[in-house]
C-alpha atoms as a PDB file:
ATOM      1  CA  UNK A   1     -42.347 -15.191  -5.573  1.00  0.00           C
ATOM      2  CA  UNK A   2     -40.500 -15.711  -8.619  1.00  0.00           C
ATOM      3  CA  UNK A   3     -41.497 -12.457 -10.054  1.00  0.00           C
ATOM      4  CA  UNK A   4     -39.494 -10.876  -7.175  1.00  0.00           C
ATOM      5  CA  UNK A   5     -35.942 -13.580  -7.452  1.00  0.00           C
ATOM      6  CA  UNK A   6     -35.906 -11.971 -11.487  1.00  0.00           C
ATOM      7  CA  UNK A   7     -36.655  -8.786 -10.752  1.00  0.00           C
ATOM      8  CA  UNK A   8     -34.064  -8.371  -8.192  1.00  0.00           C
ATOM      9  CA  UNK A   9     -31.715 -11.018 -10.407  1.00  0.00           C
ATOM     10  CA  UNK A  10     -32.279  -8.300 -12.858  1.00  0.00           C
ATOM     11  CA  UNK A  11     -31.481  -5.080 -10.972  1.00  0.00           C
ATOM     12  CA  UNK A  12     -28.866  -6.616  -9.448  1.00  0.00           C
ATOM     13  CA  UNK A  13     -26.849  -7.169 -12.498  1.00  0.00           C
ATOM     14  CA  UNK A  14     -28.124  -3.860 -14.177  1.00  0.00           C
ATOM     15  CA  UNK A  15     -26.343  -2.459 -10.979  1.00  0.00           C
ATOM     16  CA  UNK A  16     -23.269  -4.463 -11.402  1.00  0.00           C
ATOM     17  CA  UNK A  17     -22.851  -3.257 -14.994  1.00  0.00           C
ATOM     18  CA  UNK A  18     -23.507   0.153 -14.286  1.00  0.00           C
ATOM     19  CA  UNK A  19     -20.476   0.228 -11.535  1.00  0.00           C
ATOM     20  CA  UNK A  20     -18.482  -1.646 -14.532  1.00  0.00           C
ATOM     21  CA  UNK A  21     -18.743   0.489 -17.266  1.00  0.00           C
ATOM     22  CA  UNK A  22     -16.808   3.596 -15.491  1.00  0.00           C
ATOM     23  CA  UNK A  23     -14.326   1.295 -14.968  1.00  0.00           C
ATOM     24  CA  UNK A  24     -13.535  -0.073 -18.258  1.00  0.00           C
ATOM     25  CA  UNK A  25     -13.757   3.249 -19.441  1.00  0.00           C
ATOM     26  CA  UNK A  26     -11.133   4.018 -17.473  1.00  0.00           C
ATOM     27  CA  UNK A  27      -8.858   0.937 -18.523  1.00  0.00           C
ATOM     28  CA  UNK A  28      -9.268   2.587 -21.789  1.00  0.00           C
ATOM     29  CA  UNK A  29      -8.484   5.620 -21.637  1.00  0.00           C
ATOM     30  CA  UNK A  30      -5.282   6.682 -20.567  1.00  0.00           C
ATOM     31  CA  UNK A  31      -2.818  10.239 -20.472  1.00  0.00           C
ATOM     32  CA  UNK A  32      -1.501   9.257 -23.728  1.00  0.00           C
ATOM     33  CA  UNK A  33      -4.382   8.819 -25.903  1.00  0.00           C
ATOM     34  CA  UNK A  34      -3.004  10.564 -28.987  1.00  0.00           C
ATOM     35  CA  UNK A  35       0.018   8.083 -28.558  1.00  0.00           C
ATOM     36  CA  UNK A  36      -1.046   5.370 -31.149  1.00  0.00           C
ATOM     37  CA  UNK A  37       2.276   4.481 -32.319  1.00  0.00           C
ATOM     38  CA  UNK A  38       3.886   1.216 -34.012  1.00  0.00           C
ATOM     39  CA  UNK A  39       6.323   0.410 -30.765  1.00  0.00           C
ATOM     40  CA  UNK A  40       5.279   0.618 -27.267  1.00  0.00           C
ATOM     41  CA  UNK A  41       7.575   2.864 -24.460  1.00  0.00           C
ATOM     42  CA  UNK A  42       7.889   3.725 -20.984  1.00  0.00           C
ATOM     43  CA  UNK A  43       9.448   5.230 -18.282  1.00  0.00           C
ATOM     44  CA  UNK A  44       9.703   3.497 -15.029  1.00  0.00           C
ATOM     45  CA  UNK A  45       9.138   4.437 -12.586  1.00  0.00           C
ATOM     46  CA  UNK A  46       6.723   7.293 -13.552  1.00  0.00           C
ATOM     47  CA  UNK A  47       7.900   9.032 -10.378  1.00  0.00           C
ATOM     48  CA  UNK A  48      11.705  10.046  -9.138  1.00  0.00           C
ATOM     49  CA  UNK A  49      13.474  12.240  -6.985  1.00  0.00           C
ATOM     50  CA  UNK A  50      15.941  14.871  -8.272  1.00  0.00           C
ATOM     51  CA  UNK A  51      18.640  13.284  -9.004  1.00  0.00           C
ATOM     52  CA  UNK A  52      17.434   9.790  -9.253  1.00  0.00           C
ATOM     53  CA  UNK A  53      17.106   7.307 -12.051  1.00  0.00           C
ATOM     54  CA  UNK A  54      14.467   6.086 -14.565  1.00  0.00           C
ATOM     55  CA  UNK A  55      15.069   3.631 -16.913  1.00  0.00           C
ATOM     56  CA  UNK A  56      13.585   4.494 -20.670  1.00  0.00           C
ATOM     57  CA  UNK A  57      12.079   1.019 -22.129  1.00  0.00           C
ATOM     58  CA  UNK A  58      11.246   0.974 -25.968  1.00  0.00           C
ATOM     59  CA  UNK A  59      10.227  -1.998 -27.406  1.00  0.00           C
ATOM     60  CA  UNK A  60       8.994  -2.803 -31.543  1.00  0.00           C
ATOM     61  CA  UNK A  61      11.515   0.326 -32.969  1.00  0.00           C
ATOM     62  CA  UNK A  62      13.270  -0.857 -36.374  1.00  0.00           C
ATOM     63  CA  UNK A  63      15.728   1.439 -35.545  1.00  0.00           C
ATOM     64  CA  UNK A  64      17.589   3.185 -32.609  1.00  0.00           C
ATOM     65  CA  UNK A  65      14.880   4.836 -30.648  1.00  0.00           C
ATOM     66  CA  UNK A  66      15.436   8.242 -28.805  1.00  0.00           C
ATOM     67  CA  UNK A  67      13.952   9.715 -25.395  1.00  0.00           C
ATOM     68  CA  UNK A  68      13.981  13.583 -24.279  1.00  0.00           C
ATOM     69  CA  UNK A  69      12.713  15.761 -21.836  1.00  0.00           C
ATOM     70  CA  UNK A  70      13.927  19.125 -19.890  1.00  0.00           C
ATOM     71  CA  UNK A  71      14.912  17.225 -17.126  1.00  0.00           C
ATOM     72  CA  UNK A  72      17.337  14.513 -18.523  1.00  0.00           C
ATOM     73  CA  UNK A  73      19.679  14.982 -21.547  1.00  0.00           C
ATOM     74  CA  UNK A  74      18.682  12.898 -24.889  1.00  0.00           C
ATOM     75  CA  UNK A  75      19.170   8.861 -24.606  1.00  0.00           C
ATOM     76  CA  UNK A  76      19.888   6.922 -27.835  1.00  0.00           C
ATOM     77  CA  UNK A  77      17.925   3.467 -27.469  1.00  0.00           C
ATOM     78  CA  UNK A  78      18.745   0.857 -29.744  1.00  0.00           C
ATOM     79  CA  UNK A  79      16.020  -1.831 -30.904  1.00  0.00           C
ATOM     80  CA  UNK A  80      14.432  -3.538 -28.432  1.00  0.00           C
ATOM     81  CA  UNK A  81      16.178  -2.006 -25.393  1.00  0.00           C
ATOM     82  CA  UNK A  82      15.744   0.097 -22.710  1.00  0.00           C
ATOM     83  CA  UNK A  83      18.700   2.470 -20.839  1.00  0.00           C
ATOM     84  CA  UNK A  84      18.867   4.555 -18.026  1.00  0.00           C
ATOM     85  CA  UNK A  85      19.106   8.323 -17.331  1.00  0.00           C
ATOM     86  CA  UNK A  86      19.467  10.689 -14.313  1.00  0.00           C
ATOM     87  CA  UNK A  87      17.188  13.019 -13.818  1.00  0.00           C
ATOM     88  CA  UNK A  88      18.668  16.502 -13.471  1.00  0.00           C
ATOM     89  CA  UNK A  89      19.419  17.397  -9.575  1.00  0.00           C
ATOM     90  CA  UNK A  90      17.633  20.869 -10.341  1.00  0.00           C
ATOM     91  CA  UNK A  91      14.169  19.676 -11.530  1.00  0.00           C
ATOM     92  CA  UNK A  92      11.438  21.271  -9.817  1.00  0.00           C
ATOM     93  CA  UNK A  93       9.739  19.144  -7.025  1.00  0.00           C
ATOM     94  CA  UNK A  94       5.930  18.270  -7.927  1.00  0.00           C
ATOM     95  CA  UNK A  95       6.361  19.358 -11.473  1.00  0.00           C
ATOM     96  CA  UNK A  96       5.394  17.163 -14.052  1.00  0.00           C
ATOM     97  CA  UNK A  97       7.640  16.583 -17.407  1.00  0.00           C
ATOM     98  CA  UNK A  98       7.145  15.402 -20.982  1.00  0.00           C
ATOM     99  CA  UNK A  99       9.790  12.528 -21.931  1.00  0.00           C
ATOM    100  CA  UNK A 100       9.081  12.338 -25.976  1.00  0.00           C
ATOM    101  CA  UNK A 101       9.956   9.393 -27.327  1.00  0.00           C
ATOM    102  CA  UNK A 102      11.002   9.357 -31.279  1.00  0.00           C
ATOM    103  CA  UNK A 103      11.104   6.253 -33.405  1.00  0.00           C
ATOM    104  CA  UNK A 104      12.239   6.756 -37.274  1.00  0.00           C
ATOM    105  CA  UNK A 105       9.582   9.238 -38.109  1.00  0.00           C
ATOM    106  CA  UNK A 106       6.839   8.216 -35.068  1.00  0.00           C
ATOM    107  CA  UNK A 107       6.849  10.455 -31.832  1.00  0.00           C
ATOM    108  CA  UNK A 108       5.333   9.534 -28.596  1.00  0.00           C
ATOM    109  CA  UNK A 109       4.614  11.391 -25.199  1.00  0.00           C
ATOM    110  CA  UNK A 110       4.576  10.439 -21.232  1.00  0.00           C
ATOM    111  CA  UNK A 111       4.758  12.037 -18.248  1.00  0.00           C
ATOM    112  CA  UNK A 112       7.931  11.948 -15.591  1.00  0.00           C
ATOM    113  CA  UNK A 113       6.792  13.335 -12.056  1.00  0.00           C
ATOM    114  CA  UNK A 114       9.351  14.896  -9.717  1.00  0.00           C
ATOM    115  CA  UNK A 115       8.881  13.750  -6.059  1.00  0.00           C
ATOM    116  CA  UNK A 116      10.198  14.404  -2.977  1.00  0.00           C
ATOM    117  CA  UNK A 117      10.732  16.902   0.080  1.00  0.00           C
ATOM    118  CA  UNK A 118      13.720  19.536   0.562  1.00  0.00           C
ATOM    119  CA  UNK A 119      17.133  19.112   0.242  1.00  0.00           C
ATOM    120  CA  UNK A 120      19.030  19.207   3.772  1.00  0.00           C
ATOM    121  CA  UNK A 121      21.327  22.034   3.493  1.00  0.00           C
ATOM    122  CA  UNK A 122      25.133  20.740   3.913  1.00  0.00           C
ATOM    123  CA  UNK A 123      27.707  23.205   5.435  1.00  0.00           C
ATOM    124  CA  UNK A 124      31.778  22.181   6.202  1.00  0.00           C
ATOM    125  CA  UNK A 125      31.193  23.654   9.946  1.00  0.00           C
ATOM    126  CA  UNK A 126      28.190  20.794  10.285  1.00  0.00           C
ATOM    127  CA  UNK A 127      29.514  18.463  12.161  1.00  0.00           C
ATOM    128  CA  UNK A 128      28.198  14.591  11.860  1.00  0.00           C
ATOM    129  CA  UNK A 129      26.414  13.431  15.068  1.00  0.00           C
ATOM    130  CA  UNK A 130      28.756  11.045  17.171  1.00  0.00           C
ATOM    131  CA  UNK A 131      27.324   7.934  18.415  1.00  0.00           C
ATOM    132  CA  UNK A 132      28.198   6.467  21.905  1.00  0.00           C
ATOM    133  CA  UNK A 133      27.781   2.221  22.476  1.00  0.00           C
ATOM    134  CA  UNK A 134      24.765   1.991  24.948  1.00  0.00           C
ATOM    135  CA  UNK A 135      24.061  -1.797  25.870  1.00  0.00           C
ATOM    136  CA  UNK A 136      21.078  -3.120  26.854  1.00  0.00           C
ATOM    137  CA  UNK A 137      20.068  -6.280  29.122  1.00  0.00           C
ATOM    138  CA  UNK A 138      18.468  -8.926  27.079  1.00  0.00           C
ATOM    139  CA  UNK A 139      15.067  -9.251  27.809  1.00  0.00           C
ATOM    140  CA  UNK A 140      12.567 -12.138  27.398  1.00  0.00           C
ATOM    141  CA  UNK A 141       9.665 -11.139  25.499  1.00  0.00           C
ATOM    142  CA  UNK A 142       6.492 -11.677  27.105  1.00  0.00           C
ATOM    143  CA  UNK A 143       4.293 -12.472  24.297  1.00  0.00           C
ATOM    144  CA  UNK A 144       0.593 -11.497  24.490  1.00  0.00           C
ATOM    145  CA  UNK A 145      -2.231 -12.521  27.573  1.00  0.00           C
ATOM    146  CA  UNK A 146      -5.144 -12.714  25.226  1.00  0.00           C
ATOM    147  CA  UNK A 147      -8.378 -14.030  26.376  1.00  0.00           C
ATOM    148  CA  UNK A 148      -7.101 -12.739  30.358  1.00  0.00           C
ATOM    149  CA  UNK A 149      -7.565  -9.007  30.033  1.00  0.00           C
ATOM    150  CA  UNK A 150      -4.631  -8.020  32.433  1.00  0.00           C
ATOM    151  CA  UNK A 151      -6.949  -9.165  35.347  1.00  0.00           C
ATOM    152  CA  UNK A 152      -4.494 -12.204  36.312  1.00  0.00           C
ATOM    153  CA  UNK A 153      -2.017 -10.116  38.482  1.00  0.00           C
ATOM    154  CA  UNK A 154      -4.802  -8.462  40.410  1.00  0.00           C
ATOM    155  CA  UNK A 155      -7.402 -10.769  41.133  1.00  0.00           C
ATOM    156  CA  UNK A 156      -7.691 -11.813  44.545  1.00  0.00           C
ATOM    157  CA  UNK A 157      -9.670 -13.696  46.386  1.00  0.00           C
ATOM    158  CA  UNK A 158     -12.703 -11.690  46.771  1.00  0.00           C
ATOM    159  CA  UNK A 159     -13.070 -10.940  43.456  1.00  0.00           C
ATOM    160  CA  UNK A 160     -12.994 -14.581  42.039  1.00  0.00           C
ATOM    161  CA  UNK A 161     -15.898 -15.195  44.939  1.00  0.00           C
ATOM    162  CA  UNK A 162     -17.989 -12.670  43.784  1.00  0.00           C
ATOM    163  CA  UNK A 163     -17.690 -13.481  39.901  1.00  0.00           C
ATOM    164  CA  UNK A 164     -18.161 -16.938  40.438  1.00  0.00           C
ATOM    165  CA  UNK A 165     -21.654 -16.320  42.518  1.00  0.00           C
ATOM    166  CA  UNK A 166     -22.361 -13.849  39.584  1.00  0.00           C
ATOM    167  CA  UNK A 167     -22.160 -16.835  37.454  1.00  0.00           C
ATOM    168  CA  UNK A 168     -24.281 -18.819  39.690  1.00  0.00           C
ATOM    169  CA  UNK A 169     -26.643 -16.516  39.940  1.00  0.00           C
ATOM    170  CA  UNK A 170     -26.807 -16.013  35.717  1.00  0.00           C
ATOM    171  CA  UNK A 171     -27.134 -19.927  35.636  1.00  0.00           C
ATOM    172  CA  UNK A 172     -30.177 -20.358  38.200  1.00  0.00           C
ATOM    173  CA  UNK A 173     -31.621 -17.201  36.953  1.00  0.00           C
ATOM    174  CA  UNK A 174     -31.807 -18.858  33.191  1.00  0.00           C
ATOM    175  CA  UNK A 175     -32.934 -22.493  34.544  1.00  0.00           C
ATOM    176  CA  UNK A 176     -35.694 -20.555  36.357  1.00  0.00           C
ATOM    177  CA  UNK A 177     -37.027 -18.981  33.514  1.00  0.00           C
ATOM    178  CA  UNK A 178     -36.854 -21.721  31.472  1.00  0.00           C
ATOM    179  CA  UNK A 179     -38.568 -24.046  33.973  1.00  0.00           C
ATOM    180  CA  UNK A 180     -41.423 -21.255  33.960  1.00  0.00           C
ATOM    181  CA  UNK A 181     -41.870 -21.546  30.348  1.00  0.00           C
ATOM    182  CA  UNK A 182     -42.022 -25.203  29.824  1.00  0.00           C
ATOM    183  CA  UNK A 183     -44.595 -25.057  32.683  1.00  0.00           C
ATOM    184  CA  UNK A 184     -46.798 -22.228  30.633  1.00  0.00           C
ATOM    185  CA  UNK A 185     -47.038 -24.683  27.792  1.00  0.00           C
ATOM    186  CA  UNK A 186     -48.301 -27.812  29.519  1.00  0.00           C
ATOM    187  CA  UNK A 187     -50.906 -25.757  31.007  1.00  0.00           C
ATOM    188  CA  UNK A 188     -52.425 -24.511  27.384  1.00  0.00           C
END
Protein backbone atom coordinates (compact mmCIF):
# COMPACT_ATOMS: atom_id res chain seq x y z
CA UNK A 1 0.00 0.00 0.00
CA UNK A 2 2.49 2.55 0.53
CA UNK A 3 4.28 1.78 -2.61
CA UNK A 4 1.08 2.96 -4.40
CA UNK A 5 0.38 6.59 -1.89
CA UNK A 6 4.36 7.52 -3.35
CA UNK A 7 3.98 6.48 -6.51
CA UNK A 8 0.90 8.36 -7.16
CA UNK A 9 2.36 11.29 -4.57
CA UNK A 10 5.00 11.21 -7.16
CA UNK A 11 3.14 11.38 -10.49
CA UNK A 12 0.96 13.62 -9.15
CA UNK A 13 3.42 16.34 -8.60
CA UNK A 14 5.51 15.36 -11.77
CA UNK A 15 2.05 16.25 -13.38
CA UNK A 16 1.63 19.42 -11.54
CA UNK A 17 5.07 20.64 -12.63
CA UNK A 18 4.71 19.68 -16.03
CA UNK A 19 1.32 21.96 -16.37
CA UNK A 20 3.66 24.69 -14.50
CA UNK A 21 6.48 25.00 -16.51
CA UNK A 22 4.45 26.31 -19.78
CA UNK A 23 3.24 28.70 -17.64
CA UNK A 24 6.18 30.32 -16.20
CA UNK A 25 7.54 30.24 -19.46
CA UNK A 26 5.04 32.27 -20.44
CA UNK A 27 5.37 34.87 -17.45
CA UNK A 28 8.71 35.18 -18.96
CA UNK A 29 8.53 35.77 -22.04
CA UNK A 30 6.78 38.57 -23.31
CA UNK A 31 6.27 40.78 -27.00
CA UNK A 32 9.07 42.88 -25.97
CA UNK A 33 11.84 40.63 -25.30
CA UNK A 34 14.59 42.63 -27.00
CA UNK A 35 13.33 45.57 -24.71
CA UNK A 36 15.97 45.28 -21.85
CA UNK A 37 16.27 48.82 -21.10
CA UNK A 38 17.37 50.94 -17.87
CA UNK A 39 13.60 52.55 -17.32
CA UNK A 40 10.47 50.69 -17.59
CA UNK A 41 7.31 52.14 -20.06
CA UNK A 42 3.90 51.58 -21.06
CA UNK A 43 0.98 52.37 -22.75
CA UNK A 44 -2.32 51.91 -21.15
CA UNK A 45 -4.51 50.74 -22.15
CA UNK A 46 -2.86 48.50 -24.83
CA UNK A 47 -6.13 48.80 -26.74
CA UNK A 48 -8.19 52.15 -28.01
CA UNK A 49 -10.60 53.25 -30.37
CA UNK A 50 -9.81 55.84 -33.09
CA UNK A 51 -9.82 58.70 -31.62
CA UNK A 52 -9.46 57.75 -28.06
CA UNK A 53 -6.78 58.21 -25.46
CA UNK A 54 -3.78 56.31 -24.01
CA UNK A 55 -1.76 57.57 -21.51
CA UNK A 56 2.28 56.99 -22.15
CA UNK A 57 3.89 56.03 -18.55
CA UNK A 58 7.81 56.15 -18.32
CA UNK A 59 9.30 55.64 -15.25
CA UNK A 60 13.57 55.47 -14.23
CA UNK A 61 14.50 58.12 -17.44
CA UNK A 62 17.33 60.69 -16.23
CA UNK A 63 16.05 62.78 -18.68
CA UNK A 64 12.84 63.80 -20.63
CA UNK A 65 11.67 60.63 -22.20
CA UNK A 66 9.91 60.57 -25.70
CA UNK A 67 7.03 58.25 -27.21
CA UNK A 68 6.12 57.84 -31.11
CA UNK A 69 4.16 55.92 -33.31
CA UNK A 70 2.15 56.48 -36.80
CA UNK A 71 -0.86 56.86 -35.06
CA UNK A 72 -0.21 59.67 -32.43
CA UNK A 73 2.19 62.64 -32.92
CA UNK A 74 5.56 62.57 -30.67
CA UNK A 75 4.98 63.16 -26.67
CA UNK A 76 7.85 64.72 -24.66
CA UNK A 77 7.79 62.88 -21.12
CA UNK A 78 9.68 64.33 -18.48
CA UNK A 79 11.32 62.09 -15.60
CA UNK A 80 9.22 60.03 -13.90
CA UNK A 81 5.93 60.93 -15.64
CA UNK A 82 3.53 59.77 -17.81
CA UNK A 83 1.13 62.08 -20.41
CA UNK A 84 -1.54 61.47 -22.60
CA UNK A 85 -2.09 61.37 -26.40
CA UNK A 86 -4.99 60.89 -28.89
CA UNK A 87 -4.81 58.46 -31.11
CA UNK A 88 -5.33 59.66 -34.67
CA UNK A 89 -9.25 59.41 -35.75
CA UNK A 90 -7.91 57.71 -39.09
CA UNK A 91 -5.99 54.69 -37.67
CA UNK A 92 -6.93 51.56 -39.17
CA UNK A 93 -9.33 49.33 -37.06
CA UNK A 94 -7.59 45.89 -35.94
CA UNK A 95 -4.20 47.12 -36.92
CA UNK A 96 -1.58 46.90 -34.59
CA UNK A 97 1.11 49.90 -34.01
CA UNK A 98 4.64 50.34 -32.67
CA UNK A 99 4.79 53.26 -29.92
CA UNK A 100 8.88 53.55 -29.54
CA UNK A 101 9.84 54.85 -26.60
CA UNK A 102 13.42 56.82 -26.48
CA UNK A 103 15.31 57.57 -23.31
CA UNK A 104 18.82 59.57 -23.74
CA UNK A 105 20.38 57.09 -26.04
CA UNK A 106 18.03 53.74 -24.98
CA UNK A 107 15.00 52.87 -27.33
CA UNK A 108 12.18 50.67 -26.44
CA UNK A 109 9.14 49.07 -28.38
CA UNK A 110 5.26 48.13 -27.57
CA UNK A 111 2.40 47.51 -29.28
CA UNK A 112 -0.94 49.96 -29.47
CA UNK A 113 -4.03 47.94 -30.92
CA UNK A 114 -6.84 49.79 -32.70
CA UNK A 115 -10.33 48.51 -31.66
CA UNK A 116 -13.60 49.02 -32.50
CA UNK A 117 -16.57 48.69 -35.13
CA UNK A 118 -17.62 51.35 -37.94
CA UNK A 119 -18.14 54.76 -37.69
CA UNK A 120 -22.02 55.75 -38.02
CA UNK A 121 -22.16 57.92 -40.95
CA UNK A 122 -23.53 61.56 -39.89
CA UNK A 123 -25.50 63.58 -42.54
CA UNK A 124 -27.27 67.39 -41.77
CA UNK A 125 -30.69 65.86 -43.34
CA UNK A 126 -30.44 62.99 -40.34
CA UNK A 127 -32.69 63.93 -38.15
CA UNK A 128 -32.27 62.90 -34.21
CA UNK A 129 -35.01 60.45 -33.07
CA UNK A 130 -37.72 62.32 -30.89
CA UNK A 131 -38.74 60.77 -27.75
CA UNK A 132 -42.40 60.85 -26.46
CA UNK A 133 -43.06 60.49 -22.22
CA UNK A 134 -44.75 56.98 -21.92
CA UNK A 135 -45.66 56.25 -18.13
CA UNK A 136 -45.97 53.18 -16.69
CA UNK A 137 -48.08 51.79 -13.56
CA UNK A 138 -45.85 50.85 -10.76
CA UNK A 139 -45.76 47.39 -10.28
CA UNK A 140 -44.91 45.20 -7.24
CA UNK A 141 -42.33 42.79 -8.01
CA UNK A 142 -43.16 39.35 -7.36
CA UNK A 143 -39.95 37.93 -6.35
CA UNK A 144 -39.21 34.25 -7.12
CA UNK A 145 -41.57 30.82 -6.06
CA UNK A 146 -38.61 28.57 -5.62
CA UNK A 147 -39.02 25.21 -4.17
CA UNK A 148 -43.13 25.44 -5.68
CA UNK A 149 -42.52 24.90 -9.36
CA UNK A 150 -45.50 27.13 -10.59
CA UNK A 151 -47.83 24.23 -9.43
CA UNK A 152 -49.50 26.51 -6.57
CA UNK A 153 -52.09 28.30 -8.86
CA UNK A 154 -53.22 25.06 -10.43
CA UNK A 155 -53.41 22.47 -8.01
CA UNK A 156 -56.70 21.42 -7.08
CA UNK A 157 -58.11 19.14 -5.16
CA UNK A 158 -57.66 16.02 -7.01
CA UNK A 159 -54.32 16.42 -7.62
CA UNK A 160 -53.14 17.00 -3.94
CA UNK A 161 -55.30 13.52 -3.27
CA UNK A 162 -53.56 11.65 -5.63
CA UNK A 163 -49.90 12.91 -4.70
CA UNK A 164 -50.47 12.48 -1.25
CA UNK A 165 -51.63 8.56 -1.75
CA UNK A 166 -48.50 8.47 -4.07
CA UNK A 167 -46.62 9.31 -1.02
CA UNK A 168 -48.38 6.81 0.99
CA UNK A 169 -47.95 4.36 -1.19
CA UNK A 170 -43.79 5.19 -1.53
CA UNK A 171 -43.82 5.06 2.40
CA UNK A 172 -45.61 1.52 2.90
CA UNK A 173 -43.90 0.28 -0.12
CA UNK A 174 -40.29 1.07 1.68
CA UNK A 175 -41.51 -0.18 5.32
CA UNK A 176 -42.52 -3.38 3.47
CA UNK A 177 -39.37 -4.06 2.07
CA UNK A 178 -37.56 -3.28 4.87
CA UNK A 179 -39.69 -5.44 7.20
CA UNK A 180 -38.86 -8.33 4.57
CA UNK A 181 -35.26 -7.88 5.01
CA UNK A 182 -34.90 -7.74 8.69
CA UNK A 183 -37.05 -10.93 8.58
CA UNK A 184 -34.40 -12.70 5.95
CA UNK A 185 -31.71 -12.14 8.52
CA UNK A 186 -33.23 -13.64 11.65
CA UNK A 187 -33.96 -16.62 9.69
CA UNK A 188 -30.02 -17.28 8.66
Amino acid sequence: MGAIRIASAALTGAAALSLAAPAAMAAGTSTNASNTTSFAFSVTPSMSAPGGQVTLNVTGCAGTATASSGVFNTVSIPADSSRNATVDVNAKRGASYTVTFACGSERATSQLTIIGGSQPTISSTVRPPTTTATTTAPTTPLGVRGGLGGSVDTAGTWEMAAGAALVAAAGGGSLFYLRRRVARRQRW
